[in-house]
N, C-alpha and C. Protein backbone atom coordinates (compact mmCIF):
# COMPACT_ATOMS: atom_id res chain seq x y z
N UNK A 1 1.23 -14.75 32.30
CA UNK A 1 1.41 -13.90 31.14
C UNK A 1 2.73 -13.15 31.27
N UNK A 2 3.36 -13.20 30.46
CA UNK A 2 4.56 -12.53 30.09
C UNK A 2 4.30 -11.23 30.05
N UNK A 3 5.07 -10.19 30.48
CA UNK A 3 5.20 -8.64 30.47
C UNK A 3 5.04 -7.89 29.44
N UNK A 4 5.97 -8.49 27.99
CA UNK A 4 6.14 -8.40 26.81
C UNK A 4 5.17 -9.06 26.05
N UNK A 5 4.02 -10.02 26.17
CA UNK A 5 3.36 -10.13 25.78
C UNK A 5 2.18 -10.07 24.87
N UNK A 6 1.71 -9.75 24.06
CA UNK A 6 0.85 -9.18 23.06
C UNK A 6 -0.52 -10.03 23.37
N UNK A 7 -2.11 -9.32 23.36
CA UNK A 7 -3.13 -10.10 23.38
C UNK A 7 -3.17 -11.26 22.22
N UNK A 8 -3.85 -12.48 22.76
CA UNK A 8 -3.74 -13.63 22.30
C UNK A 8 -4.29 -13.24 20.96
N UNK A 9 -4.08 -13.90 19.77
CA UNK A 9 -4.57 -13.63 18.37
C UNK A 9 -5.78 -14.88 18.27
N UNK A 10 -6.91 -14.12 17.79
CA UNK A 10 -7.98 -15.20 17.56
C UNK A 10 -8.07 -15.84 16.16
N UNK A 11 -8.15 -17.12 16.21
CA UNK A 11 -7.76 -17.54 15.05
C UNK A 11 -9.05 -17.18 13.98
N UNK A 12 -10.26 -16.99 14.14
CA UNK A 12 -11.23 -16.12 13.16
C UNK A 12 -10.20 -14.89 12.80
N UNK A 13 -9.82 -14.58 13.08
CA UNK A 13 -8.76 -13.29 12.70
C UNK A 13 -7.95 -13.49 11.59
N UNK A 14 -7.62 -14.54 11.58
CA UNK A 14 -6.79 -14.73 10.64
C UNK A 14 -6.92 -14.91 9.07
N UNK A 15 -6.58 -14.58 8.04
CA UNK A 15 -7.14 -14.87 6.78
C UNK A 15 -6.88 -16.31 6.04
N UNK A 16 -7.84 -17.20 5.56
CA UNK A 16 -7.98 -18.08 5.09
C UNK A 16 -6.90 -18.30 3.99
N UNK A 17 -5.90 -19.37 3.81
CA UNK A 17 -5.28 -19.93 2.83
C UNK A 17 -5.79 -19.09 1.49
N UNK A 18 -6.50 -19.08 0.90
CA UNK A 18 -7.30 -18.67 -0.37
C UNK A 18 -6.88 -16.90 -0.32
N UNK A 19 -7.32 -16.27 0.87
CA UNK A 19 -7.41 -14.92 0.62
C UNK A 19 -5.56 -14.62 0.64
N UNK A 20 -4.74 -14.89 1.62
CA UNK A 20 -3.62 -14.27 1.57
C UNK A 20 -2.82 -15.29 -0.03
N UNK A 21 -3.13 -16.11 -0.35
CA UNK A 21 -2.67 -16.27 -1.95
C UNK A 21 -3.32 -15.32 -2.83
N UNK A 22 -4.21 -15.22 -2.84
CA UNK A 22 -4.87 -13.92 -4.02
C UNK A 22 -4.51 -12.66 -3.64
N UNK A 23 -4.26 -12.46 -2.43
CA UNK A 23 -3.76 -10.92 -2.18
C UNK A 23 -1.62 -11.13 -2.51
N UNK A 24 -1.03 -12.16 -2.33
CA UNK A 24 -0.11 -12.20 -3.00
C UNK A 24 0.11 -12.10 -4.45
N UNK A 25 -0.28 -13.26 -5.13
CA UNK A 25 -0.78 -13.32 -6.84
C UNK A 25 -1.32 -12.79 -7.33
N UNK A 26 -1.53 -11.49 -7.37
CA UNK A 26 -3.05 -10.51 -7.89
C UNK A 26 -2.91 -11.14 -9.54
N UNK A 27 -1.88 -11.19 -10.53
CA UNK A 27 -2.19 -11.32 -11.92
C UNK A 27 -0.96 -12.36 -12.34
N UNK A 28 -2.28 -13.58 -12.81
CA UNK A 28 -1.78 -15.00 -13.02
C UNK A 28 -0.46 -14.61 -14.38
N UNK A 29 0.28 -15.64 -14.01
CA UNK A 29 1.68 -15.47 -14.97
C UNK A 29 0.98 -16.12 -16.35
N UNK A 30 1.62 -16.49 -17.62
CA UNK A 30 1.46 -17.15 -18.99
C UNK A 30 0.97 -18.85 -18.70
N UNK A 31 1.36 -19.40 -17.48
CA UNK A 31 1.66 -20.87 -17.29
C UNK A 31 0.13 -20.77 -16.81
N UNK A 32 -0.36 -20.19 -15.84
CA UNK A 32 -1.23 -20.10 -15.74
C UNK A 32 -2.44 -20.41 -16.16
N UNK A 33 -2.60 -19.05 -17.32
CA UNK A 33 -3.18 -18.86 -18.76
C UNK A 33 -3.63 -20.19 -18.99
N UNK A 34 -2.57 -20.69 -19.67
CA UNK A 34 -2.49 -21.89 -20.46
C UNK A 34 -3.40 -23.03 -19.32
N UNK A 35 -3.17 -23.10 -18.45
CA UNK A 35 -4.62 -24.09 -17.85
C UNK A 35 -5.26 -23.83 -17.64
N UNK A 36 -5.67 -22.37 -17.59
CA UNK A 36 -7.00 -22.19 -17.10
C UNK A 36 -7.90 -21.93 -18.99
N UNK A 37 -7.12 -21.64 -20.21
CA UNK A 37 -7.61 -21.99 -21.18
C UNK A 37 -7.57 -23.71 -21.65
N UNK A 38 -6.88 -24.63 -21.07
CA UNK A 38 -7.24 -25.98 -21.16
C UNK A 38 -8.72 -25.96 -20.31
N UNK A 39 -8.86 -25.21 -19.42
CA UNK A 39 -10.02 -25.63 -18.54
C UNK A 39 -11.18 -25.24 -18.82
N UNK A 40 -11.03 -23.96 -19.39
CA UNK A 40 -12.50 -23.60 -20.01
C UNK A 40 -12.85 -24.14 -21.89
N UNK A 41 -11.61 -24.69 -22.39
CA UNK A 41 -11.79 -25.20 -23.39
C UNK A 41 -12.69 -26.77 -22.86
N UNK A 42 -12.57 -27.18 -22.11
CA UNK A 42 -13.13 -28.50 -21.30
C UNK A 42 -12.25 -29.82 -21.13
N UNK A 43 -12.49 -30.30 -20.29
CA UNK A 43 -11.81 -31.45 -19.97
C UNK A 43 -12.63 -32.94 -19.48
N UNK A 44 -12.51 -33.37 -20.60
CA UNK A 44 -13.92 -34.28 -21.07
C UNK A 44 -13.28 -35.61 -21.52
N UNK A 45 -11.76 -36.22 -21.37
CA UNK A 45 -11.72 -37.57 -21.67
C UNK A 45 -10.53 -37.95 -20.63
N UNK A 46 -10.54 -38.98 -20.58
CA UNK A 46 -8.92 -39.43 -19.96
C UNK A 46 -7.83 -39.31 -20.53
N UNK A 47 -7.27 -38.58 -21.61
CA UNK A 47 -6.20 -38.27 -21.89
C UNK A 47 -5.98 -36.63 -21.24
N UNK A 48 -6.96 -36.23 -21.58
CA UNK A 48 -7.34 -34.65 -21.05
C UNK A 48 -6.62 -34.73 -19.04
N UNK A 49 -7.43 -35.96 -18.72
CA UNK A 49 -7.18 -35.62 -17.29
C UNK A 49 -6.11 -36.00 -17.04
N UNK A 50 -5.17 -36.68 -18.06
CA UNK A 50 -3.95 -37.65 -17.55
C UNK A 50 -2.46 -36.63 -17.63
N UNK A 51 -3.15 -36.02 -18.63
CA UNK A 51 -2.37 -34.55 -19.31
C UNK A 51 -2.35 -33.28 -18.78
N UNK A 52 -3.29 -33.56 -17.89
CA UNK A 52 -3.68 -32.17 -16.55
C UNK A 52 -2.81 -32.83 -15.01
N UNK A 53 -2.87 -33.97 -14.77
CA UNK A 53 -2.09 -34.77 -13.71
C UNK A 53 -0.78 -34.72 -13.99
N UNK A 54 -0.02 -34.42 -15.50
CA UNK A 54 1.50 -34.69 -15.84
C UNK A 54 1.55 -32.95 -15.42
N UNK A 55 0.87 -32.34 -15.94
CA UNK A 55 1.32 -30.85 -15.69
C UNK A 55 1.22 -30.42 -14.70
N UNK A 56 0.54 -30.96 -13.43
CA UNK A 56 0.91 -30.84 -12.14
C UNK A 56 2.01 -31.49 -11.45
N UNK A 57 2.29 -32.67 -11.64
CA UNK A 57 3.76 -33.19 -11.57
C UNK A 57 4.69 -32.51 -11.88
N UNK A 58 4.85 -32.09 -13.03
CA UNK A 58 5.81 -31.30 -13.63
C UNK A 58 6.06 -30.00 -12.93
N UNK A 59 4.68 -29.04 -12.45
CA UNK A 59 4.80 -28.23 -12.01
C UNK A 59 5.17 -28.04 -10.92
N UNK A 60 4.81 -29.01 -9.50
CA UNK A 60 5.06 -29.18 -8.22
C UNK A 60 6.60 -29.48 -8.16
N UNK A 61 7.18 -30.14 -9.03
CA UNK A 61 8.40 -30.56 -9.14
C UNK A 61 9.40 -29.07 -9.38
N UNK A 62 8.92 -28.54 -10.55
CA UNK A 62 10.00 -27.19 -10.69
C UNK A 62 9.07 -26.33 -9.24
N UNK A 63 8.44 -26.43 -8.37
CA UNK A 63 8.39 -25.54 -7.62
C UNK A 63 9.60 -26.06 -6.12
N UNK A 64 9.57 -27.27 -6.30
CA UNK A 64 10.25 -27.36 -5.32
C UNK A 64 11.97 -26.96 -5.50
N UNK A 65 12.14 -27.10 -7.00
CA UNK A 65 13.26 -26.53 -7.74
C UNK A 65 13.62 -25.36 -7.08
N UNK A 66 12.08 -24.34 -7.24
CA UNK A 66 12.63 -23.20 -7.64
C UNK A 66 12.37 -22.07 -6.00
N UNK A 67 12.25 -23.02 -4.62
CA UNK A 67 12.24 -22.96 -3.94
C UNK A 67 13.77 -23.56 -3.24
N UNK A 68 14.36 -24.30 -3.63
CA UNK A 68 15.72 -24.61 -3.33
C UNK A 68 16.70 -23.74 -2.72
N UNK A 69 16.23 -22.57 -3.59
CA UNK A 69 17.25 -21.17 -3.66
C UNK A 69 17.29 -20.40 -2.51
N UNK A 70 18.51 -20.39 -1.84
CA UNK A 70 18.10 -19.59 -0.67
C UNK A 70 17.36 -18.18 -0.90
N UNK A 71 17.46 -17.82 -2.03
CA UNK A 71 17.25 -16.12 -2.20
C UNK A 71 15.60 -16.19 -3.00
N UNK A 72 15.53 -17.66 -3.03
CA UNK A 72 13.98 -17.38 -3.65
C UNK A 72 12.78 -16.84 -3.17
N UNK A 73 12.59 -16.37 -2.02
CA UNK A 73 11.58 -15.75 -1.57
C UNK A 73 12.29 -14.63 -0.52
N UNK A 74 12.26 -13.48 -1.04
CA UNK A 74 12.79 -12.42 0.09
C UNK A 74 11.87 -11.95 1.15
N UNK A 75 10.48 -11.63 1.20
CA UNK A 75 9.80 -11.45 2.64
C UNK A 75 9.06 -12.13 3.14
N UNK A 76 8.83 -11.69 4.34
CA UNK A 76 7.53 -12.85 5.03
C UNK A 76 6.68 -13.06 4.16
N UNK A 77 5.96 -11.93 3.18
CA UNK A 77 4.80 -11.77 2.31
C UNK A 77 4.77 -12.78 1.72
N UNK A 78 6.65 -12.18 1.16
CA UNK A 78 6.48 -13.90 0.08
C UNK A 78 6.62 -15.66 0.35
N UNK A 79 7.16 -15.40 1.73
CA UNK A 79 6.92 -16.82 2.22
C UNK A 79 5.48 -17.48 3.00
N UNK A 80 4.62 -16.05 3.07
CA UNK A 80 3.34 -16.42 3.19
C UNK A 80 2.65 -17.14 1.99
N UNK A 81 2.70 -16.50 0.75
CA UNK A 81 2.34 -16.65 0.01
C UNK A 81 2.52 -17.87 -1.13
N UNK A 82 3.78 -18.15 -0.48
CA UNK A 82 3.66 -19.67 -1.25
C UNK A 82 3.63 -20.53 0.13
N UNK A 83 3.85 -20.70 0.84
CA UNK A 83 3.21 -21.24 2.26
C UNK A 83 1.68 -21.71 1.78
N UNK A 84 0.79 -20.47 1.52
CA UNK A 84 -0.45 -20.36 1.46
C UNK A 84 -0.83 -21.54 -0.23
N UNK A 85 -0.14 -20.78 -1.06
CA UNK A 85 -0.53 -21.28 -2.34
C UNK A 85 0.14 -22.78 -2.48
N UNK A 86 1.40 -23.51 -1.37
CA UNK A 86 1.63 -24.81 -1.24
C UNK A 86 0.05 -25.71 -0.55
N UNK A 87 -0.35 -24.90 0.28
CA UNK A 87 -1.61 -25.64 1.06
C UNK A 87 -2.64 -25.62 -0.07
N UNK A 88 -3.14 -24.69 -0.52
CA UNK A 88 -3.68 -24.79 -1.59
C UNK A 88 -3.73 -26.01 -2.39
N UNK A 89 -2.93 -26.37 -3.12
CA UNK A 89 -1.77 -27.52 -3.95
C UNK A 89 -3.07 -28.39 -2.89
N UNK A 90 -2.31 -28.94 -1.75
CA UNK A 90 -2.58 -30.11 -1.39
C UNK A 90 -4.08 -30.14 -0.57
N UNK A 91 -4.92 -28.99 -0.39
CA UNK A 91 -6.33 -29.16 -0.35
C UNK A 91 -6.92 -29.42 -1.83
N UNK A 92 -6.59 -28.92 -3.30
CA UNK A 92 -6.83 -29.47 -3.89
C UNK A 92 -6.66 -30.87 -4.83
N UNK A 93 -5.45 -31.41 -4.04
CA UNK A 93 -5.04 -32.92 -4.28
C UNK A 93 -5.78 -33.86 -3.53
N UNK A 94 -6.22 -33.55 -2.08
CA UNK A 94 -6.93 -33.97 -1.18
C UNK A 94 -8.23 -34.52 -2.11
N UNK A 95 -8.84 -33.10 -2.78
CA UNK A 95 -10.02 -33.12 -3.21
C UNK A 95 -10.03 -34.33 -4.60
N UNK A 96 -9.06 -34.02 -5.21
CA UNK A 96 -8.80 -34.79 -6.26
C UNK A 96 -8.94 -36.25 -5.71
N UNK A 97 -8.19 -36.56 -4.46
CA UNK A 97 -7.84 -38.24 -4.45
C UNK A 97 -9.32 -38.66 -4.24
């Protein structure tokens, strides 16, 4: 053990993907909105789902855009937080495939 050392961190300690995105995002933007009113309006044919798959394309795409920027995320918080809300993304693509 190192001098400088800090006790080991237990990983139960740590907060789950889900909680440190909601404690980042507290109040969903307009883009949002708009799918989560496609979603409770229902999504009930294959154009519906093909049209929910383009708007995730579309969306993953301007995120990687809008991550490009060196200045796009100024603190750890915020690089937790899309860190967190990128894993997100792909546990629910997981689920999807």
């Amino acid at each position: 053990m190192f001098i400088n050392e800090g006790p080991e961190a237990d990983v139960t300690d740590a907060p789950g993907w889900h909680e440190v995105f909601r404690r980042g995002v507290r109040e969903p933007n307009d883009l949002v909105g708009e799918v989560r009113t496609a979603v409770e309006h229902g999504l009930h044919d294959p154009m519906d789902s093909l049209e929910m798959v383009s708007a995730a394309v579309e969306t993953t795409g301007a995120v990687v855009t809008a991550l490009s920027s060196p200045w796009s995320l100024y603190t750890p918080q915020d690089a937790a937080t899309a860190a967190a809300g990128l894993f997100l993304q792909l546990e629910h693509q997981a689920e999807a495939l």
